[in-house]
Protein backbone atom coordinates (compact mmCIF):
# COMPACT_ATOMS: atom_id res chain seq x y z
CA UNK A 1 -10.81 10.81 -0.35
CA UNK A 2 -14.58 11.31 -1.24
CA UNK A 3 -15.70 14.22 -2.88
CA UNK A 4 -17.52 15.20 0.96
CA UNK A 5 -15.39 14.01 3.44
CA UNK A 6 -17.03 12.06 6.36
CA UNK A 7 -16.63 14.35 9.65
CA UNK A 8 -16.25 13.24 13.18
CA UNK A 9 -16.72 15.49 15.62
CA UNK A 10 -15.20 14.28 19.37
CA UNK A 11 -16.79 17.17 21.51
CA UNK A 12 -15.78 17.26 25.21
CA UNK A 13 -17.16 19.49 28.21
CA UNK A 14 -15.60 21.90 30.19
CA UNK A 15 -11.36 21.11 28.99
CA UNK A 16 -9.58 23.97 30.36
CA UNK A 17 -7.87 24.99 27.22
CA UNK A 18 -4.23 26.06 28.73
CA UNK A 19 -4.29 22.43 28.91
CA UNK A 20 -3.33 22.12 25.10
CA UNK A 21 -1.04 25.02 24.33
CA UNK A 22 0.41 23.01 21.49
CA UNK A 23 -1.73 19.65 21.95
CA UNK A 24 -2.28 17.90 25.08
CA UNK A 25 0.56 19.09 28.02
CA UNK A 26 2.92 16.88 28.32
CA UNK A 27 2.08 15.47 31.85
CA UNK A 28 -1.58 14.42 30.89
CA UNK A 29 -1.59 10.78 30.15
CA UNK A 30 -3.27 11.37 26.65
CA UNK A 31 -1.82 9.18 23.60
CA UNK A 32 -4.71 9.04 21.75
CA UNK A 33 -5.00 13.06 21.55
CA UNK A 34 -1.58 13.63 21.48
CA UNK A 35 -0.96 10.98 18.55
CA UNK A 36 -3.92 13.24 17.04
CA UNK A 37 -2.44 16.61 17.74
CA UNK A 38 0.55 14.97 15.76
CA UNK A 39 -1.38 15.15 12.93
CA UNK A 40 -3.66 18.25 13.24
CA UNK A 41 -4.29 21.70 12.86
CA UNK A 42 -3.80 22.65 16.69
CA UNK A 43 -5.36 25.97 17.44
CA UNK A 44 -3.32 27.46 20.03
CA UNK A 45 -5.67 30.28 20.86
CA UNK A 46 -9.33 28.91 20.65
CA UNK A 47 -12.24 30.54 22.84
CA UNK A 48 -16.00 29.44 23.36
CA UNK A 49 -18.55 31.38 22.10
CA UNK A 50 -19.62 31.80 25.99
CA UNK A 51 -18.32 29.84 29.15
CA UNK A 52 -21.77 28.32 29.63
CA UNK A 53 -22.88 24.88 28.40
CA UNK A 54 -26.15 25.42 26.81
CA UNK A 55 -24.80 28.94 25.01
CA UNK A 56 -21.86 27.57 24.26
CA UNK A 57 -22.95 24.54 22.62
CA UNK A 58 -25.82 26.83 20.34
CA UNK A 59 -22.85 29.19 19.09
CA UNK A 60 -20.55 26.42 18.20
CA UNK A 61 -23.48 24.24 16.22
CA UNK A 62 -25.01 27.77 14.70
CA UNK A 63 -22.08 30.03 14.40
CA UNK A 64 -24.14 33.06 16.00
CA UNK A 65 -23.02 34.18 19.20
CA UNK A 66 -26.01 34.36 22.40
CA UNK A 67 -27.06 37.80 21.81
CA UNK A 68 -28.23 36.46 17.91
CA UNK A 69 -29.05 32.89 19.22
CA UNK A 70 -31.18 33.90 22.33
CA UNK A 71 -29.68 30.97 24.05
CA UNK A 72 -27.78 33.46 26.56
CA UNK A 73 -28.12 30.45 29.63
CA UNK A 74 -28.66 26.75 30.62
CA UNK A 75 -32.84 26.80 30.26
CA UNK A 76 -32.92 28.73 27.19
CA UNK A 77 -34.81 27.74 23.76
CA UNK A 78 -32.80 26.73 20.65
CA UNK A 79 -35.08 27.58 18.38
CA UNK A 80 -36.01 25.42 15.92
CA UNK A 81 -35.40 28.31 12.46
CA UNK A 82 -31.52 28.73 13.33
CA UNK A 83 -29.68 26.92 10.89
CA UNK A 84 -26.69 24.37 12.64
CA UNK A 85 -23.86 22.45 11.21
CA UNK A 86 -26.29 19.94 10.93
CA UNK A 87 -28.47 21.38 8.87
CA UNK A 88 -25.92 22.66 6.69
CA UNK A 89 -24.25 19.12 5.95
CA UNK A 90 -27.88 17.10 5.77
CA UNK A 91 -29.05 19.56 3.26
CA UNK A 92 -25.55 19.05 1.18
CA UNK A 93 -26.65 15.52 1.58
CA UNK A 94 -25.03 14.03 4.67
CA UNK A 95 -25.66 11.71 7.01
CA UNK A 96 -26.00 13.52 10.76
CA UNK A 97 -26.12 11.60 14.11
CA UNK A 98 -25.23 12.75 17.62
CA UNK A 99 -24.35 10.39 20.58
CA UNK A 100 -24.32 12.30 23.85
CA UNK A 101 -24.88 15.84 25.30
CA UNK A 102 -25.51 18.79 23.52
CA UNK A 103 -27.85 20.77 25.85
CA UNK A 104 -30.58 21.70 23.42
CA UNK A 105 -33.19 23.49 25.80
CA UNK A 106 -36.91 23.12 24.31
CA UNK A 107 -38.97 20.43 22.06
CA UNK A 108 -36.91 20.29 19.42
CA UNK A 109 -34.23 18.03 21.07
CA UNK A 110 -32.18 17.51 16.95
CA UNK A 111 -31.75 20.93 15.25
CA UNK A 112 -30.79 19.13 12.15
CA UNK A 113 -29.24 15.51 13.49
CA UNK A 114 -31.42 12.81 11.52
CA UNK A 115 -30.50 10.69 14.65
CA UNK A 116 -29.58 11.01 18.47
CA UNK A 117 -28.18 7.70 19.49
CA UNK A 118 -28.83 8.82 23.56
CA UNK A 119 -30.98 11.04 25.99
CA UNK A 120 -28.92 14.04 26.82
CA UNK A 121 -27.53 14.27 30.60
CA UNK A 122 -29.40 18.02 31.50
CA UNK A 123 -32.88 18.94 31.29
CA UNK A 124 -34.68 20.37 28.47
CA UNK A 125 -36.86 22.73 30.16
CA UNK A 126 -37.18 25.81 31.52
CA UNK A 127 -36.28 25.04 35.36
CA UNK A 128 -32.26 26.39 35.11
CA UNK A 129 -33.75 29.79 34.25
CA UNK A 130 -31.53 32.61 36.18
CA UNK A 131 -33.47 35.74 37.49
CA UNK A 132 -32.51 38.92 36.69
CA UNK A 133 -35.04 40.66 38.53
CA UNK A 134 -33.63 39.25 42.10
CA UNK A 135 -29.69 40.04 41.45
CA UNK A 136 -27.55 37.84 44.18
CA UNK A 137 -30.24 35.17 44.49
CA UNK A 138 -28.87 31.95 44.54
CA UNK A 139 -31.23 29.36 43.16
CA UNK A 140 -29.41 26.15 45.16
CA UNK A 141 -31.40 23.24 43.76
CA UNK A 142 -29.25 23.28 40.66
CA UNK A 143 -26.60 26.15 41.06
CA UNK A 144 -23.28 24.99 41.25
CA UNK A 145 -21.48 24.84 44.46
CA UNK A 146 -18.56 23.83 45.76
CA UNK A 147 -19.35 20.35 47.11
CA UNK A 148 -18.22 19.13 43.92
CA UNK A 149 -14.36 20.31 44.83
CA UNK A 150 -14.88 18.99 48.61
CA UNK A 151 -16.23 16.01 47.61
CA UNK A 152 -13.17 14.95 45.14
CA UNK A 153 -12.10 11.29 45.24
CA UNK A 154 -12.38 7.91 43.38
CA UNK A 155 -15.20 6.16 42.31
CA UNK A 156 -15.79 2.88 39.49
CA UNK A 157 -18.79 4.71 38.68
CA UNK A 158 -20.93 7.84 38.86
CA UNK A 159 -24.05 9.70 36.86
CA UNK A 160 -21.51 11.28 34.31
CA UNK A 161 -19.24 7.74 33.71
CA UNK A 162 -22.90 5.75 33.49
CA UNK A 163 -24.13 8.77 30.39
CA UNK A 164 -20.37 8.96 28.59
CA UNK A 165 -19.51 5.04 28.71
CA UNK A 166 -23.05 4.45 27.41
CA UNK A 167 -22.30 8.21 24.39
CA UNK A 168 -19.24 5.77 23.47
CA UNK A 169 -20.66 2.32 23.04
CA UNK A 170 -23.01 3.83 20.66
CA UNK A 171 -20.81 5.76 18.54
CA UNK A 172 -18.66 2.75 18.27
CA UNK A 173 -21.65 0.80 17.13
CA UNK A 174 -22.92 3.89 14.74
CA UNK A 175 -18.94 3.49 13.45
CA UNK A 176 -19.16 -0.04 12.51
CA UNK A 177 -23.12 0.08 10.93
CA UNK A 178 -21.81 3.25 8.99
CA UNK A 179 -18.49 1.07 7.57
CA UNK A 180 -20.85 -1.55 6.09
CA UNK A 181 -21.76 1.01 3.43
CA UNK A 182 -25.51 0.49 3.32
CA UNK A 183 -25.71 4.44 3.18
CA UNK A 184 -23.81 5.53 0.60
CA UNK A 185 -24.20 9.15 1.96
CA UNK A 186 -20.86 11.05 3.57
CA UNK A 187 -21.30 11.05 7.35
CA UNK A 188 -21.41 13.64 10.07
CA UNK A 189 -20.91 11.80 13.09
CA UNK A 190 -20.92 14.03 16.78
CA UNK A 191 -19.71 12.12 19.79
CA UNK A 192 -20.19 14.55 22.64
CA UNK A 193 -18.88 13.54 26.54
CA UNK A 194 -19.83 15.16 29.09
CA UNK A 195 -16.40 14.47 31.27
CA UNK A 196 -14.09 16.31 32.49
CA UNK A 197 -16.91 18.25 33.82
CA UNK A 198 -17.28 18.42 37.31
CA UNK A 199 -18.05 16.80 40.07
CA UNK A 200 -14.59 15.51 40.39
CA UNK A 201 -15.02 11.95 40.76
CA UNK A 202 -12.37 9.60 38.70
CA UNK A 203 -11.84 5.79 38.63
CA UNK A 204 -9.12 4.46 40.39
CA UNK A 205 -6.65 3.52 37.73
CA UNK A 206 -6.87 6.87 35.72
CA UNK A 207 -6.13 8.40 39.47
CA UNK A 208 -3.47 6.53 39.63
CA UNK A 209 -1.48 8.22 36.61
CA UNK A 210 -1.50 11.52 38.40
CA UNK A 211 -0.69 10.22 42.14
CA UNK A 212 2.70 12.13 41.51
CA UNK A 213 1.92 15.02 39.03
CA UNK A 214 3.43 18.22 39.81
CA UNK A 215 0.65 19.97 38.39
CA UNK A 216 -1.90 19.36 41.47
CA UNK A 217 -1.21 23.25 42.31
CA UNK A 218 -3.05 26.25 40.90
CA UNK A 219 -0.50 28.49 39.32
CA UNK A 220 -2.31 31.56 40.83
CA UNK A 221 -3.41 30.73 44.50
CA UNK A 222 -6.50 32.13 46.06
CA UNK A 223 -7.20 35.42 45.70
CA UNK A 224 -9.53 37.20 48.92
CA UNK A 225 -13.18 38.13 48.00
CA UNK A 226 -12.45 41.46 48.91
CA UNK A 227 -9.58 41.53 46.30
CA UNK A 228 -11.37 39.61 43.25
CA UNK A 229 -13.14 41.70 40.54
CA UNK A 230 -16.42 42.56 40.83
CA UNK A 231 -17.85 39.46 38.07
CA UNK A 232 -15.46 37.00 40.35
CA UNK A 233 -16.94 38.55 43.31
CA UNK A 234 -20.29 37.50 41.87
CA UNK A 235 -19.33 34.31 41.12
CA UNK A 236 -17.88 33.67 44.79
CA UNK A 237 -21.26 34.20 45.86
CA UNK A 238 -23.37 32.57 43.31
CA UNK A 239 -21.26 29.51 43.93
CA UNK A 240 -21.82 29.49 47.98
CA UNK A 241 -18.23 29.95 48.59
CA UNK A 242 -18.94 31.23 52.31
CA UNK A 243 -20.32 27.50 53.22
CA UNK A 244 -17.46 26.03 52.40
CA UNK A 245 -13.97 25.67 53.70
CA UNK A 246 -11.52 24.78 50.72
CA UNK A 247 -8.28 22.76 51.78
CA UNK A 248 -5.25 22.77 49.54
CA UNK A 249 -6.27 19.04 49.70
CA UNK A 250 -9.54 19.72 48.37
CA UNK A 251 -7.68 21.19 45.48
CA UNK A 252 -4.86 18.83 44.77
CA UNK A 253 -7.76 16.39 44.72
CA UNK A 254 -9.83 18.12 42.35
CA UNK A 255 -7.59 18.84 40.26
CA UNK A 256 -5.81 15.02 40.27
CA UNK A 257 -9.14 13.97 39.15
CA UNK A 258 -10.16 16.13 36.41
CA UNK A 259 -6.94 15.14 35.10
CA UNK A 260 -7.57 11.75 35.46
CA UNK A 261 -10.82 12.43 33.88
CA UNK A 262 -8.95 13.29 30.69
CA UNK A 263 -7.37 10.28 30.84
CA UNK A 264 -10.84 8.47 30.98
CA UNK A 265 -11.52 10.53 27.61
CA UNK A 266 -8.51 9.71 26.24
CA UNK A 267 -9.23 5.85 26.61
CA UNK A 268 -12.52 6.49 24.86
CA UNK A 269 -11.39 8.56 21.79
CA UNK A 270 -8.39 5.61 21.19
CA UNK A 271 -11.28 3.53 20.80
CA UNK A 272 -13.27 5.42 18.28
CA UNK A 273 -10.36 6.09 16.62
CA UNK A 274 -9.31 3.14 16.34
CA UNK A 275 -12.30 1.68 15.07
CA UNK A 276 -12.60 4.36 12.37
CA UNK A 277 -8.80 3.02 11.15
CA UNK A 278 -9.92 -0.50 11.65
CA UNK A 279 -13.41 -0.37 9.65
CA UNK A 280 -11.05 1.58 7.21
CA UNK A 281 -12.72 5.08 7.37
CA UNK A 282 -9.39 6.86 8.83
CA UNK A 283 -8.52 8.71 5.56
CA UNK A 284 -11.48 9.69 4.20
CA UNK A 285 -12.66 11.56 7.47
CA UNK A 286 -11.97 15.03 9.03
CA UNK A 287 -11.91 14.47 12.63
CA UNK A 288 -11.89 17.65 15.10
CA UNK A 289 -11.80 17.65 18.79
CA UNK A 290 -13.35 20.86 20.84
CA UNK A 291 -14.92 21.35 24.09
CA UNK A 292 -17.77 23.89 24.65
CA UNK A 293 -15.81 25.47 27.43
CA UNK A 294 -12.87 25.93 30.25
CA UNK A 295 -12.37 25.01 33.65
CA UNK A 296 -10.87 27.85 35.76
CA UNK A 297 -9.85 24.66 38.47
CA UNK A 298 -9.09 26.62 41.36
CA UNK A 299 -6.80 29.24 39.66
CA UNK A 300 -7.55 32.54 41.87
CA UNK A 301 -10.03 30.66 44.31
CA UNK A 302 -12.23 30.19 41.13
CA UNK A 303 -14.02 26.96 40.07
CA UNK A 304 -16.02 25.64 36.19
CA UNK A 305 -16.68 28.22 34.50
CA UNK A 306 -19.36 31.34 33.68
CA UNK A 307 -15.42 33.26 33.55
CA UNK A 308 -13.57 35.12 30.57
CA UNK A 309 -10.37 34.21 32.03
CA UNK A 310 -8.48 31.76 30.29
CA UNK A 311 -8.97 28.70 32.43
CA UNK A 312 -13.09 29.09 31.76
CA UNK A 313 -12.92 30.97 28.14
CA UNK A 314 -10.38 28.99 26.23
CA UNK A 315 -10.94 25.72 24.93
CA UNK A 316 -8.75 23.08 22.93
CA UNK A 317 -9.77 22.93 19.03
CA UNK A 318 -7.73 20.63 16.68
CA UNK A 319 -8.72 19.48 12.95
CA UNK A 320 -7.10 16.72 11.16
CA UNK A 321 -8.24 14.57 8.32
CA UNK A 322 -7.22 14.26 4.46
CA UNK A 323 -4.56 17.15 3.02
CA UNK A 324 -4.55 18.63 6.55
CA UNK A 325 -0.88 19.29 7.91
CA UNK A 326 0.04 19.15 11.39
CA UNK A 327 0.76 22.57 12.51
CA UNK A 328 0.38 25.17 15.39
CA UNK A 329 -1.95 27.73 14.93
CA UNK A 330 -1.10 30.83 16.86
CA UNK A 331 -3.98 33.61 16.18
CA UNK A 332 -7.09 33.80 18.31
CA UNK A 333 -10.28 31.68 16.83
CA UNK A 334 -13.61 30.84 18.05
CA UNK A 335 -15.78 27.54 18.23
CA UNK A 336 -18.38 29.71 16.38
CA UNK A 337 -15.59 29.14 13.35
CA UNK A 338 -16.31 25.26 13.44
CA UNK A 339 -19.44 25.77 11.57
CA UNK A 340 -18.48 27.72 8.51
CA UNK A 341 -15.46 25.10 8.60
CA UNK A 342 -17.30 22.37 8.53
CA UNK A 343 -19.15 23.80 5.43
CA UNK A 344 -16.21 24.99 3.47
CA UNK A 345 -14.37 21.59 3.94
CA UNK A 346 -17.70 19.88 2.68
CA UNK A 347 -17.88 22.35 0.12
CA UNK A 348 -21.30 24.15 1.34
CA UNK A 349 -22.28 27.63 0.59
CA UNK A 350 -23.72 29.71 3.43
CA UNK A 351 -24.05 32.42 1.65
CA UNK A 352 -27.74 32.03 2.55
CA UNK A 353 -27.24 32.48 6.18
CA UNK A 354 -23.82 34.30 5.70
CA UNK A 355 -25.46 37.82 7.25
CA UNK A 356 -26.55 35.95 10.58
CA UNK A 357 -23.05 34.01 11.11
CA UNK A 358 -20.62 35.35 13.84
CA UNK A 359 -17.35 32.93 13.04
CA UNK A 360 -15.72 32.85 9.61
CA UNK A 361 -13.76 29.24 8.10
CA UNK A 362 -10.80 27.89 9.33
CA UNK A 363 -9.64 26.66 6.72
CA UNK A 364 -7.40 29.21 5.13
CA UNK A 365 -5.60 29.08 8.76
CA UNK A 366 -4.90 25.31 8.32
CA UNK A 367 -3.65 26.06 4.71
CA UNK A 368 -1.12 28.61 6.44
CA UNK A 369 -3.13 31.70 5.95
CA UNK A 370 -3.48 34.87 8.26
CA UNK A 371 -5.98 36.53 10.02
CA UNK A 372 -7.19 39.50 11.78
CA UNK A 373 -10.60 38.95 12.68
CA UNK A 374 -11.13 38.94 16.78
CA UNK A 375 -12.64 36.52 18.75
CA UNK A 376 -15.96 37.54 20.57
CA UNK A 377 -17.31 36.40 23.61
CA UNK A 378 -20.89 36.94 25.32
CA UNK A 379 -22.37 36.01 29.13
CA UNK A 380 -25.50 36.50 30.30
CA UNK A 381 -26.68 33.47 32.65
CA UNK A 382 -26.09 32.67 36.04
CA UNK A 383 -23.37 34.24 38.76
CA UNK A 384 -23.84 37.97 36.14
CA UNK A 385 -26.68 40.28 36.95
CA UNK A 386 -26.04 41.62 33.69
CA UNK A 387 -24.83 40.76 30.19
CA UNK A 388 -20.85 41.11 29.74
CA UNK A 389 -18.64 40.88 26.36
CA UNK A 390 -15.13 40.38 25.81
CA UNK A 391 -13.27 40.99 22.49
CA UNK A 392 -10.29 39.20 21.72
CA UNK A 393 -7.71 40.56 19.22
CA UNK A 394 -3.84 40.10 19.06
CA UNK A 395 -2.43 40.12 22.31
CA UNK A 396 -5.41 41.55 24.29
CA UNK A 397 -8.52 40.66 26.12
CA UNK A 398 -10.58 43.57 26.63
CA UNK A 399 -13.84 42.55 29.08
CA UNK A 400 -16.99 45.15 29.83
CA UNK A 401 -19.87 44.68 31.63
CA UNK A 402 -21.97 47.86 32.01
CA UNK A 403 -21.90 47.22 35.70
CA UNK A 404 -18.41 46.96 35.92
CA UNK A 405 -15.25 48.77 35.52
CA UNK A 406 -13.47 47.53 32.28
CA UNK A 407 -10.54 44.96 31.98
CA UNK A 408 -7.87 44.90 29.83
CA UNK A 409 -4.96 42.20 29.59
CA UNK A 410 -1.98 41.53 27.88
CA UNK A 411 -2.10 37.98 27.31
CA UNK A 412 1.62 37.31 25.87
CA UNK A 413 3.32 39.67 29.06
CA UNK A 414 0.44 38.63 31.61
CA UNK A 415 -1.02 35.14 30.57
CA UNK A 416 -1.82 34.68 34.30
CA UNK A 417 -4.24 38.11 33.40
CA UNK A 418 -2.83 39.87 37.11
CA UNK A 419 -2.21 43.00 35.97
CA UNK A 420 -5.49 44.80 34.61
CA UNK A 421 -4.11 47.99 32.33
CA UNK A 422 -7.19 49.70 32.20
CA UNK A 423 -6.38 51.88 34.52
CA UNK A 424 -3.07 52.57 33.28
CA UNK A 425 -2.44 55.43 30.80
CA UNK A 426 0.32 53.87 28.72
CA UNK A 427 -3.02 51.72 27.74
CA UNK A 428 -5.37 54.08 27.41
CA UNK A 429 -5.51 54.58 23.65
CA UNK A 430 -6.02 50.58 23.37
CA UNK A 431 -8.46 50.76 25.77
CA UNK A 432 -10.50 53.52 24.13
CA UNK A 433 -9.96 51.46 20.52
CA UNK A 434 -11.27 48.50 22.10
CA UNK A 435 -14.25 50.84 23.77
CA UNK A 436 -15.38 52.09 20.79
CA UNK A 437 -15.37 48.75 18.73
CA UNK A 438 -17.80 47.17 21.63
CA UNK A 439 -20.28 50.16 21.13
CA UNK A 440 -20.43 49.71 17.49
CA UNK A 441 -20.60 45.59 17.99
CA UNK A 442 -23.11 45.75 20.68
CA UNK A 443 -26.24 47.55 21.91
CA UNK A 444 -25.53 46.93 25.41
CA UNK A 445 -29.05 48.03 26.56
CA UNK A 446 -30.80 46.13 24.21
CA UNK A 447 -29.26 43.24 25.08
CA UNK A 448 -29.74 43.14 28.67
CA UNK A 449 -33.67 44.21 28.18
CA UNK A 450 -33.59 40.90 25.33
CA UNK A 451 -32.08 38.55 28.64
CA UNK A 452 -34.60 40.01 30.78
CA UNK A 453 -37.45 39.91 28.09
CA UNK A 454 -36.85 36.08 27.79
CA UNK A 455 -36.13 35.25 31.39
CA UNK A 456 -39.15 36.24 32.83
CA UNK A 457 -41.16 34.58 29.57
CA UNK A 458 -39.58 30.96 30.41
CA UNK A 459 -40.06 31.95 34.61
CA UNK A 460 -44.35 32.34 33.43
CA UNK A 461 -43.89 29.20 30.70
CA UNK A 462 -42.02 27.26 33.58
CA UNK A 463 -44.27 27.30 36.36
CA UNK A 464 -47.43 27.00 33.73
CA UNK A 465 -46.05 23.58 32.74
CA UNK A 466 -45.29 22.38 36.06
CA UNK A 467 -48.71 22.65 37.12
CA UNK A 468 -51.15 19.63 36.51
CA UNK A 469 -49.81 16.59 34.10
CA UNK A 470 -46.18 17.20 33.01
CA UNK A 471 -45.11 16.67 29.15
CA UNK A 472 -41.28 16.29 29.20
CA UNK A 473 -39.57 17.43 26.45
CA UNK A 474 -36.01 15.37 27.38
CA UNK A 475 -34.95 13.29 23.93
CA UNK A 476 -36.15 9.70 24.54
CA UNK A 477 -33.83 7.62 21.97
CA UNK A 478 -36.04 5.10 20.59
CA UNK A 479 -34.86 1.77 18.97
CA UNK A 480 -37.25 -0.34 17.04
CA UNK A 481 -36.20 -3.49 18.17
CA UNK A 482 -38.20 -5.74 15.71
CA UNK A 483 -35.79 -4.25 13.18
CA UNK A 484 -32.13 -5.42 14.73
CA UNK A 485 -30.30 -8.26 14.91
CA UNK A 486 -32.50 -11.78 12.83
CA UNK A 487 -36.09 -11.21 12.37
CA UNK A 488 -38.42 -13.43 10.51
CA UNK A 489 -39.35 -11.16 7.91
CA UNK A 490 -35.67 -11.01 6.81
CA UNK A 491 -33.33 -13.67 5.26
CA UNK A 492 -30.77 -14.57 7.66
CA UNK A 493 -28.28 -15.06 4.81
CA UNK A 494 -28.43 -11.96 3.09
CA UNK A 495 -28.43 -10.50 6.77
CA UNK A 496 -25.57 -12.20 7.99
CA UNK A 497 -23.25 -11.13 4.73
CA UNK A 498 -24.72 -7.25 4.79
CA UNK A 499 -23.82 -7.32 8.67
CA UNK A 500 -20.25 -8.17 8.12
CA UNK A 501 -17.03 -5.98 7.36
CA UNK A 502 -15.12 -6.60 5.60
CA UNK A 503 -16.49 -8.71 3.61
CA UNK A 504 -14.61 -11.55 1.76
CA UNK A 505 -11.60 -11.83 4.03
């Protein structure tokens, strides 16, 4: 192994994380993950920063949850001073390339990645901005709705399969230019998909593996509006539940297609894997697959995400690479942990930055370590009219929103999170424990003034920019093509030989 190990990241969006209790389930049609969980750290108990793309995406590259990023929805600004992962590893003297989504919202469209290979699939602007000010308001232009779970089915292709088979041709390619060694620098490679994300549309012979699958069922079935909590409640509405009519058809197909939407992923990653083996890369890289948040699938009558539940809050994380055992990891961890994990395999000091970091290293967890750190989790976007938190630690969620009553579940009696013990005195000293360690981790006023403060801002910038000629600020990948392939100001034998790997054989 190099000094610096070469990292590839295989990011995926919206992988309901109950999924991969120990690795990919055992009825998902998966070999290439599962021959990886083989051979990886699997985090058993891995949560997103928050259950929101854009968010979620900023406190896995940064390490800072919302309330420290200001990225607390899907039209908020990563600005261009936080430090990322990429950052980090360029500085230390990497290499750093994205191919696909990463939802950076503003004109800086690389926060550290010397290249993008593609455009990203959502907008960079200000348009998603939710509204505070008009609580209930559903914005239906982009809101999420549930046409996307009536509208299941087949299809050979659609806007996502277009974006992710085009996000894995060009990481292949990156893969091969990067084997031929004319950059002697270690790599940091981020292949990000933007599938299994809905709308639930598959292609017929990934379908096909799950005609039969006994997991087509939510566990938990519907639960009445009038019976949800009051964020679910929100979410019913914010997601125009009352126009449509939801079939246990509707459901079995959904769900039969996001599974074979894994299986679509799965196809990809064998590929990329494969090539790093073949170009002879394999054991001198760290590889870790994540996914910036859940998928609640129809468990309780709820759909994506924008949830602390489990289906929408927890997320599959695995590591492997050089040294790195396969093992399960059982205590509760955070995608904000990738990026202090990243550095401390590369061997990068944050101690810099170390003040404004929310996650803490993995790695003495893959080496068999302990620890007792909790898992935080922020929303403030769409579907909440104000900000909520939830604090994981041991075996309990506890979940407050100031407009709400509190939640409290046993995950390890409850996982299905039915029974809510904050009511129930046997609890109360855990509750009150949990209580007190939000008020000392969070200003709960300050942050929902901070949401407000920036949503009307972007609301004013928003409408300003739409008015007379429009400047987009969507990344537009450009290739100088002058430079590829023969040209005449190169010599088309010294081309030829640098092109190849391996050489000599």
């Amino acid at each position: 192994m190099t000094k610096q190990p070469n990292i590839l990241i295989l990011m995926v969006d919206q992988l309901n994380g109950t999924l991969f209790p120990d690795g990919p389930a055992d009825f998902l049609h998966a070999p290439a993950l599962k021959a990886l969980a083989a051979r990886s750290a699997r985090f058993r108990n891995s949560y997103t920063g928050s259950p929101l793309c854009a968010p979620g995406r900023a406190a896995f590259m940064s390490g800072r949850l919302p309330s420290r990023t200001g990225v607390y929805d899907n039209a908020a600004e990563f600005t261009s001073d936080i430090p990322t992962y990429a950052h980090h590893l360029r500085r230390a003297g990497y290499y750093t390339c994205l191919s696909g989504k990463m939802h950076f919202v503003g004109p800086d469209q690389l926060h550290g990645f010397e290249e993008r290979l593609t455009t990203d699939i959502y907008p960079a602007d200000f348009g998603w901005t939710p509204d505070y000010r008009k609580p209930g308001e559903r914005i239906d232009w982009w809101y999420h709705n549930l046409g996307s779970v009536t509208g299941a089915g087949v299809a050979e292709i659609s806007n996502q399969m277009e974006y992710d088979d085009e996000v894995a041709f060009n990481a292949e390619q990156k893969l091969y230019q990067l084997s031929r060694g004319s950059d002697e620098r270690p790599w940091c490679l981020t292949v990000s998909f933007t599938h299994p994300h809905d709308p639930y549309v598959a292609r017929r012979k990934f379908w096909d593996l799950y005609e039969d699958c006994p997991e087509l069922e939510p566990r938990v079935g519907a639960v009445p509006f009038e019976d949800q909590d009051a964020h679910s409640q929100r979410l019913y509405l914010a997601n125009d539940y009352k126009n449509f009519d939801i079939t246990t058809e509707d459901v079995r197909r959904s769900r039969q297609a996001y599974y074979a939407n894994i299986s679509y992923l799965d196809d990809k990653i064998a590929t990329l894997l494969d090539t790093l083996k073949r170009c002879r890369m394999d054991e001198d890289t760290v590889v870790v697959f994540c996914s910036d948040h859940g998928d609640m699938l129809g468990e309780r009558g709820l759909w994506f995400k924008m949830s602390f539940f489990e289906g929408s809050a927890r997320v599959p994380m695995m590591i492997a690479g050089p040294g790195i055992e396969g093992r399960t990891v059982t205590a509760p961890v955070s995608t904000i942990d990738i990026t202090p994990t990243l550095a401390d395999i590369a061997g990068v000091d944050l101690s810099e930055v170390a003040p404004w970091t929310d996650g803490e290293s993995l790695k003495p967890l893959i080496e068999g370590g302990e620890r007792t750190s909790p898992v935080l989790i922020e929303y403030a976007a769409e579907g909440s009219y104000a900000p909520l938190i939830s604090i994981r630690r041991g075996r309990f969620k506890f979940n407050h929103c100031e407009l709400d009553p509190p939640q409290l579940f046993d995950l390890e009696a409850d996982p299905d999170e039915l029974t809510n013990l904050a009511t129930d005195p046997a609890h109360a000293e855990t509750l009150a424990a949990f209580e007190a360690e939000m008020r000392e981790r969070w200003d709960m006023a300050r942050f929902d003034r901070e949401v407000r403060d920036s949503q009307a801002r972007r609301w004013v910038v928003y409408e300003a920019l739409r008015n007379g000629s429009y400047y987009p600020w969507d990344f537009q990948p450009l290739q100088k093509a002058s430079e590829r392939y023969m040209r005449n100001h190169m010599d088309l034998n010294t081309l030829e030989e640098a092109a190849r790997f391996p050489r000599g054989e």
